[in-house]
N, C-alpha and C. Protein backbone atom coordinates (compact mmCIF):
# COMPACT_ATOMS: atom_id res chain seq x y z
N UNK A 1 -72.06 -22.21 35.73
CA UNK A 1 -71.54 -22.16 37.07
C UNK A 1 -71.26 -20.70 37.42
N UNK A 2 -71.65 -20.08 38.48
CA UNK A 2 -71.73 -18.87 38.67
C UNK A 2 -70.18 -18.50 39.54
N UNK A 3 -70.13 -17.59 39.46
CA UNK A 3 -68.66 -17.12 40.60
C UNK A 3 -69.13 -17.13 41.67
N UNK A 4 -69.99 -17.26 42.48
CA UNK A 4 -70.70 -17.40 43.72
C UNK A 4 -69.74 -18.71 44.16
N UNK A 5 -69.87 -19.77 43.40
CA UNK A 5 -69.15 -20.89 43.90
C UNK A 5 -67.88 -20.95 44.36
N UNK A 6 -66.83 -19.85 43.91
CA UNK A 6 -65.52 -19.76 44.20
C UNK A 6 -65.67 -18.97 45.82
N UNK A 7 -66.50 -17.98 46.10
CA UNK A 7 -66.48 -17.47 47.20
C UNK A 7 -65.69 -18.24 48.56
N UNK A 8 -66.02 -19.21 48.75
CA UNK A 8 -65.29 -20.23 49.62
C UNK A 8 -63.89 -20.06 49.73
N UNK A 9 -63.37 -20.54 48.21
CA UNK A 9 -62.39 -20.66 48.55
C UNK A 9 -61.23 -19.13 48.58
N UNK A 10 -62.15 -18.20 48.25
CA UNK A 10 -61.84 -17.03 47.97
C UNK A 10 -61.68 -16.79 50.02
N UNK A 11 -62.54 -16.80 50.55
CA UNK A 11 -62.78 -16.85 52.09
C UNK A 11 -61.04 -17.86 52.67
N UNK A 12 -61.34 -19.11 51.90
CA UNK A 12 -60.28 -20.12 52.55
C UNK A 12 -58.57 -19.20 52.41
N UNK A 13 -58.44 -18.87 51.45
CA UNK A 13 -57.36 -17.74 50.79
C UNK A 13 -56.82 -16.70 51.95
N UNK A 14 -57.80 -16.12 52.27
CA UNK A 14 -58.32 -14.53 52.69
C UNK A 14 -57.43 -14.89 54.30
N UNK A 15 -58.31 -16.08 54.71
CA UNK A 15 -57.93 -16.38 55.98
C UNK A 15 -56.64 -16.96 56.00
N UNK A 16 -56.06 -17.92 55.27
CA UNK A 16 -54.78 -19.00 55.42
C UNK A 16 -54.19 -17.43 55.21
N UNK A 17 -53.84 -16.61 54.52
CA UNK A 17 -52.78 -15.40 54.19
C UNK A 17 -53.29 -14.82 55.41
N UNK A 18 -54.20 -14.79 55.97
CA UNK A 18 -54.55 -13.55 57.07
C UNK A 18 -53.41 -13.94 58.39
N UNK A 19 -53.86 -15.10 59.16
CA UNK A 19 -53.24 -15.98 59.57
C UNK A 19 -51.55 -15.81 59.47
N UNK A 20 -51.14 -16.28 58.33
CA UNK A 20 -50.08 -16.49 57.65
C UNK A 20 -48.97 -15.10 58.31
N UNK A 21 -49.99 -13.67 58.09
CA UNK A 21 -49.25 -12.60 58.57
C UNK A 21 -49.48 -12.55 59.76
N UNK A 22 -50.33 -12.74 60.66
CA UNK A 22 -50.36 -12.35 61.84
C UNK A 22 -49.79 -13.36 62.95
N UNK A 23 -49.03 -14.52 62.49
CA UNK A 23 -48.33 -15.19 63.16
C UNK A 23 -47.00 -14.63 62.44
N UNK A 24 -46.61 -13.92 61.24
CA UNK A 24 -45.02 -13.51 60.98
C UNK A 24 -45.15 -12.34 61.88
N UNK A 25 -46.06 -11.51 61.93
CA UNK A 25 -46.18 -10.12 62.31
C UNK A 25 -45.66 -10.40 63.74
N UNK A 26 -46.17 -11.26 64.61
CA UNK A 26 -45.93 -11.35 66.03
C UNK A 26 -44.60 -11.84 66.18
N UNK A 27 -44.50 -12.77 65.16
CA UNK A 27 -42.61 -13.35 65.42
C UNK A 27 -41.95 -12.49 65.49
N UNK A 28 -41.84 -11.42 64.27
CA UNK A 28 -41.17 -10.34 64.36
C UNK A 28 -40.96 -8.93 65.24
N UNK A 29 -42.28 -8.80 66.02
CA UNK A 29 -42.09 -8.08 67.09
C UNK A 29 -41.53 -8.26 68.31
N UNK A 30 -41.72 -9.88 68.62
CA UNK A 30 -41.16 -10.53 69.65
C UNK A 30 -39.91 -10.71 69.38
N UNK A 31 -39.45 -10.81 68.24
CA UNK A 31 -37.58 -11.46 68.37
C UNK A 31 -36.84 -10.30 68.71
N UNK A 32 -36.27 -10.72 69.37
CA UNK A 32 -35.08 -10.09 70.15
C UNK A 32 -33.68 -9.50 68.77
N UNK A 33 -33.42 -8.43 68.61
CA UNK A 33 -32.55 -7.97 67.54
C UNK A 33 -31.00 -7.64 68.05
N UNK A 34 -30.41 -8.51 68.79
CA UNK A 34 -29.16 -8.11 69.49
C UNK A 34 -28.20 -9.23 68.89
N UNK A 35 -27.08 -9.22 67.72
CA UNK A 35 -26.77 -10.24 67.47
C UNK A 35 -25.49 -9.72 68.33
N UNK A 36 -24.73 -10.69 68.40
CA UNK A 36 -23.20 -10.82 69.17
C UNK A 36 -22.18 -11.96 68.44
N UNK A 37 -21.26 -11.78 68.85
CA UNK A 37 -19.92 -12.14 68.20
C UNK A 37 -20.36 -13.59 67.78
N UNK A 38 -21.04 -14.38 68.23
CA UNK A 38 -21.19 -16.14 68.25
C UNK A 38 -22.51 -16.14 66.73
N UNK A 39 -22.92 -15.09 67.28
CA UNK A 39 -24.57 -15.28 66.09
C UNK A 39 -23.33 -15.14 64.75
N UNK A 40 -22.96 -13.87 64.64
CA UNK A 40 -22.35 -13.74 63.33
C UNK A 40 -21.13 -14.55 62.81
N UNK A 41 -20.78 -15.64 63.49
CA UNK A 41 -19.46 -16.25 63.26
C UNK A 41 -19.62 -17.16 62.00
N UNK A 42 -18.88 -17.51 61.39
CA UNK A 42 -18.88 -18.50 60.49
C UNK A 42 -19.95 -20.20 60.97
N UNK A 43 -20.54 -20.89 60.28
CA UNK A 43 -20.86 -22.00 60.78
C UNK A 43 -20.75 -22.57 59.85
N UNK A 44 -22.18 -23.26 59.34
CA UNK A 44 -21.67 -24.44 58.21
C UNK A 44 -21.17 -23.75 56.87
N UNK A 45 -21.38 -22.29 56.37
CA UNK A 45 -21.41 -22.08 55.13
C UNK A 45 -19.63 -21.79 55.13
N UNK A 46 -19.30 -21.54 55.94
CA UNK A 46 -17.43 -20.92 56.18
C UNK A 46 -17.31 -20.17 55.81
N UNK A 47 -18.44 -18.72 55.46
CA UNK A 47 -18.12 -17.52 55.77
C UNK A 47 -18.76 -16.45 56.50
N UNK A 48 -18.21 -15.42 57.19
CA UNK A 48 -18.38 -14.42 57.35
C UNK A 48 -20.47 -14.29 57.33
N UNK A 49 -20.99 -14.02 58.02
CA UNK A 49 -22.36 -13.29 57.16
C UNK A 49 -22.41 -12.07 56.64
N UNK A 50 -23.38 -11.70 56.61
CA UNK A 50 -23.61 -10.44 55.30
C UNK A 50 -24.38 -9.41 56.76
N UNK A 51 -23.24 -8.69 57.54
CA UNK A 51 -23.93 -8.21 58.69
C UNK A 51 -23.63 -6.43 58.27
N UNK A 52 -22.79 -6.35 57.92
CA UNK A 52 -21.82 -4.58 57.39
C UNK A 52 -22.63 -4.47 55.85
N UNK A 53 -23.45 -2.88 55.60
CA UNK A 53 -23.69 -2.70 54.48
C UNK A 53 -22.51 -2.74 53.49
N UNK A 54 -21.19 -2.84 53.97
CA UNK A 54 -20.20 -2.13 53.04
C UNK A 54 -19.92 -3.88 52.37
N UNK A 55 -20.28 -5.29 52.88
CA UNK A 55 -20.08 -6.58 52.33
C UNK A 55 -21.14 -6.44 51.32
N UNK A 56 -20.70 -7.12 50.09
CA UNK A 56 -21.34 -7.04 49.24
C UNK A 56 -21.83 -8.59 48.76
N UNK A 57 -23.20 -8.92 48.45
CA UNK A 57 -24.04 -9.87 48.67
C UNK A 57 -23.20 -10.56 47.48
N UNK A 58 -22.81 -9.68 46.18
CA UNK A 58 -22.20 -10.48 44.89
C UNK A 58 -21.15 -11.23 45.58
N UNK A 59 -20.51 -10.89 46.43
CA UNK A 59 -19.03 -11.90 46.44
C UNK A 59 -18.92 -13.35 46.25
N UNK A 60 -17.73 -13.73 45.92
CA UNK A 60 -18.21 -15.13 45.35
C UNK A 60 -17.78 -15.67 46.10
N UNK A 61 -18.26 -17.29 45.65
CA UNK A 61 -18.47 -18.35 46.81
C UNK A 61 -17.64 -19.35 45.92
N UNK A 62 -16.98 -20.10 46.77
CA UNK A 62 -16.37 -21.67 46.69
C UNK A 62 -17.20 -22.41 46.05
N UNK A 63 -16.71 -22.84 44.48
CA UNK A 63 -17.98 -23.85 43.86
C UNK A 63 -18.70 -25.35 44.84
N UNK A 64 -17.67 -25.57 45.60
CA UNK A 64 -17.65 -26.36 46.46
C UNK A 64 -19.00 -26.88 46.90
N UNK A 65 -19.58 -25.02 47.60
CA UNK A 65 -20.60 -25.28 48.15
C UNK A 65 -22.11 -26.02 46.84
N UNK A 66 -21.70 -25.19 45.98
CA UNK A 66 -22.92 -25.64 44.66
C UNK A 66 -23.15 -26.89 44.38
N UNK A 67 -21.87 -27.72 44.50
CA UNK A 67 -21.23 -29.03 44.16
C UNK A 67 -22.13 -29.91 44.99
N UNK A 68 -22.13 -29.64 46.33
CA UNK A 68 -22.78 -30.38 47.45
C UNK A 68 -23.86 -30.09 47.43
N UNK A 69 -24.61 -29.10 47.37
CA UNK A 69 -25.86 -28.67 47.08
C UNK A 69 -26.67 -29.67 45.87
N UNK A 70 -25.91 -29.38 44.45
CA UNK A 70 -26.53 -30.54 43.66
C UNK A 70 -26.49 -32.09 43.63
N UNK A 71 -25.17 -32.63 44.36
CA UNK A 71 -24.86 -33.64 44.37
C UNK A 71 -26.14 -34.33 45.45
N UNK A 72 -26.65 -33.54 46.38
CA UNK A 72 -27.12 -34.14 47.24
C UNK A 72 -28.73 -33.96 47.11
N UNK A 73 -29.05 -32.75 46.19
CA UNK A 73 -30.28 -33.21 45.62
C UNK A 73 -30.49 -33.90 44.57
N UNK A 74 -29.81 -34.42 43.75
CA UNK A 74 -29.57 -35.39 42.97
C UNK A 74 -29.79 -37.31 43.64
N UNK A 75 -28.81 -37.40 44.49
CA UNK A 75 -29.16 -38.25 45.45
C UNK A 75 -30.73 -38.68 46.25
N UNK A 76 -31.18 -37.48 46.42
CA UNK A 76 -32.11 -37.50 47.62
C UNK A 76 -33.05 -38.01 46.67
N UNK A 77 -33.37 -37.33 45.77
CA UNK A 77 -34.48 -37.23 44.28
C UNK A 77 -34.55 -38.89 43.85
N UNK A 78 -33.17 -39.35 44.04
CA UNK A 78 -32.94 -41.05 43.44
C UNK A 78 -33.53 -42.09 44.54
N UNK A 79 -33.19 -41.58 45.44
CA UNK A 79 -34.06 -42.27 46.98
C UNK A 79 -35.44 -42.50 46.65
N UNK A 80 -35.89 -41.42 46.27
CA UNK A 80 -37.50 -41.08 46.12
C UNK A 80 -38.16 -42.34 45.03
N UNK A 81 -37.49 -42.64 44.57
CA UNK A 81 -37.53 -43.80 43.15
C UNK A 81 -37.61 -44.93 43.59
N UNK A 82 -37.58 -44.80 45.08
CA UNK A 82 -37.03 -46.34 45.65
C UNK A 82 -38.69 -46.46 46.60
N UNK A 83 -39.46 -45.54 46.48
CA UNK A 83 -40.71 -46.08 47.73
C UNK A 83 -41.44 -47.02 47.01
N UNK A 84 -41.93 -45.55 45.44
CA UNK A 84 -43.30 -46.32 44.83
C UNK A 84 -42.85 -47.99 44.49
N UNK A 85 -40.95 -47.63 44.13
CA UNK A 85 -40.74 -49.15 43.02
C UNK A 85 -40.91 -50.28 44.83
N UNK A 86 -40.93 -50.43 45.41
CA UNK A 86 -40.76 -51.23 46.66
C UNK A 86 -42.23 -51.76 46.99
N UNK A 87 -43.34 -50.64 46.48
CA UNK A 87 -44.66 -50.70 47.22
C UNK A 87 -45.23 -51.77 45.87
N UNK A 88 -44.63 -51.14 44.73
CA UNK A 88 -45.20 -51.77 43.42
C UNK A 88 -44.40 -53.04 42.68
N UNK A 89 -43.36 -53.74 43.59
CA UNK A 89 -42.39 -54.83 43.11
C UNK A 89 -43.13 -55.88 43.30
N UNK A 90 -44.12 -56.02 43.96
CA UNK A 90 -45.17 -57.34 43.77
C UNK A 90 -45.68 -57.39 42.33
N UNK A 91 -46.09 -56.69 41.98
CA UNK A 91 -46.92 -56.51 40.75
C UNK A 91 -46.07 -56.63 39.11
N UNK A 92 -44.69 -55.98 39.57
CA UNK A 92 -43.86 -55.54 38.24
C UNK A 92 -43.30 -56.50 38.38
N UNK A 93 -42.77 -57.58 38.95
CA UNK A 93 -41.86 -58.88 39.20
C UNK A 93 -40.77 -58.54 38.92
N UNK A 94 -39.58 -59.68 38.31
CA UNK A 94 -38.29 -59.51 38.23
C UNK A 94 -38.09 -58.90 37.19
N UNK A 95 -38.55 -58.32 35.81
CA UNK A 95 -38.36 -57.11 34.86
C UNK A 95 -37.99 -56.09 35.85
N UNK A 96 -39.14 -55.27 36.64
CA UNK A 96 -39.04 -54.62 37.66
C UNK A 96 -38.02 -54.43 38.39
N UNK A 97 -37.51 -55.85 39.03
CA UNK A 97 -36.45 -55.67 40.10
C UNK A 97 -35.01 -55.33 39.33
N UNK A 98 -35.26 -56.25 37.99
CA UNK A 98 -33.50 -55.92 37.06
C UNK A 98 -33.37 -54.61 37.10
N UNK A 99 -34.57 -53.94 36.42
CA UNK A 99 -34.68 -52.79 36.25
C UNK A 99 -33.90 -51.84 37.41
N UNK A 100 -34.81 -51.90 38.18
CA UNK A 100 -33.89 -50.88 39.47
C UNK A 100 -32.64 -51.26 39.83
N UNK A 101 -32.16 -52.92 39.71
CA UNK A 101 -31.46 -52.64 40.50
C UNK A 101 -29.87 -52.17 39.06
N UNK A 102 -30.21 -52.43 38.30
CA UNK A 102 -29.28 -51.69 36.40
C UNK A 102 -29.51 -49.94 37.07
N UNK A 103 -30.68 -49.49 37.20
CA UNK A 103 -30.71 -48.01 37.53
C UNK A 103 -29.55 -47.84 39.17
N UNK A 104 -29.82 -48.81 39.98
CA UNK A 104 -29.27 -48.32 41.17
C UNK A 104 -27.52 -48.73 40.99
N UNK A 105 -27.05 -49.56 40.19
CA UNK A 105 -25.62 -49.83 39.55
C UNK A 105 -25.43 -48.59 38.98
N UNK A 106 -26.01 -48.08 38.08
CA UNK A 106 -25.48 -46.98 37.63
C UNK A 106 -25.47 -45.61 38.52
N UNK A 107 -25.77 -45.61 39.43
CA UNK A 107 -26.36 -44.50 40.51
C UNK A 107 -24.91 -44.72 41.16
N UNK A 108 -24.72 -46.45 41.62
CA UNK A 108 -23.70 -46.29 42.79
C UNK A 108 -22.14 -46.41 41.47
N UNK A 109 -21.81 -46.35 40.47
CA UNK A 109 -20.93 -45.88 39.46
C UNK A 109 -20.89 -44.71 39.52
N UNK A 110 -22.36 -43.79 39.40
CA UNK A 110 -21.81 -42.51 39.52
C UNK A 110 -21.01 -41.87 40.97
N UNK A 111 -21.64 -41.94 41.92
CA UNK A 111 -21.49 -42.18 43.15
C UNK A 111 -19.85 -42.59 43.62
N UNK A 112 -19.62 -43.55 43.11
CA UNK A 112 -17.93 -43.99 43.10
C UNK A 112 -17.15 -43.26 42.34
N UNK A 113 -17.66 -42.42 40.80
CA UNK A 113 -16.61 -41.53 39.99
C UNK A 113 -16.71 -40.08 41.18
N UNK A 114 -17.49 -39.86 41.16
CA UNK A 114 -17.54 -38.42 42.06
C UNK A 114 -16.25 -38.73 43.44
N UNK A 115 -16.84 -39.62 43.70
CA UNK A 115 -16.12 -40.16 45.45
C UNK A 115 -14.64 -39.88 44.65
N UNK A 116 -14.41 -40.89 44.05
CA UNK A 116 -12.64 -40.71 43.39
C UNK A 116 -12.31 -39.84 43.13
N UNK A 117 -13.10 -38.84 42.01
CA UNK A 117 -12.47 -37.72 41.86
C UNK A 117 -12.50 -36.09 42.68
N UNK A 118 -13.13 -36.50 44.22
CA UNK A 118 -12.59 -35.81 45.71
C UNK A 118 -14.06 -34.79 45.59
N UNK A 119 -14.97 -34.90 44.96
CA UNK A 119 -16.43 -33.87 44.57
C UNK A 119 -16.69 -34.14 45.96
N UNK A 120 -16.37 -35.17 46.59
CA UNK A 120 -16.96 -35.30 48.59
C UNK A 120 -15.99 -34.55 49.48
N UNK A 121 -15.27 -34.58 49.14
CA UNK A 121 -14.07 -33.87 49.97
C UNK A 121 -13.68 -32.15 50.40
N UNK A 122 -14.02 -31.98 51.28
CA UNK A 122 -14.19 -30.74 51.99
C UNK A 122 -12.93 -30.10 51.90
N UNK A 123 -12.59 -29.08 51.24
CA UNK A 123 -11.40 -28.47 51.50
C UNK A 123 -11.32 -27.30 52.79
């Protein structure tokens, strides 16, 4: 097989990245660079942004936020478990269904220790 054959996709590459910059390139000339008191305010993260060279990017953060971050890709990831087993519960029968639903008991156990011990709770 010769390298001739890759050429294509060497072309397909060339262009999707070509592309790729010349739609960032234009965003960035066009956006408007004037932030004001509302852009920089606190929103969902509850702090401050990183707008003054003299703030320093290390400062630390409320585990809080990490907490929710994993808890909720953890969750989302367990959802995902729920299409194929739904599309494929004809086939796997009630082994199948015990199965998920022993996995989804233990999901909503975990789910209830977290809840109790306030891991949902926004300070």
């Amino acid at each position: 097989m010769a390298l001739d054959a890759y050429f294509p996709i060497l072309v397909f590459f060339a262009v999707a990245f070509g592309f790729a910059a010349l739609l960032l390139g234009i965003s960035w000339m066009r956006s408007k660079r004037n932030p004001y008191a509302q852009k920089n305010a606190p929103y969902e993260c509850g702090f401050d942004s990183f707008d003054a060279p003299e703030k320093n990017a290390r400062r630390q953060f409320d585990v809080q936020f990490y907490l929710v971050a994993i808890l909720f890709i953890i969750f989302d990831l367990e959802i995902a478990f729920l299409f194929p087993w739904a599309i494929s519960l004809e086939y796997i029968g009630w082994p199948g269904f015990w199965s998920m639903m022993i996995f989804l008991g233990i999901l909503t156990i975990g789910f209830v220790y977290e809840w109790r011990k306030g891991a949902l709770d926004w300070r």
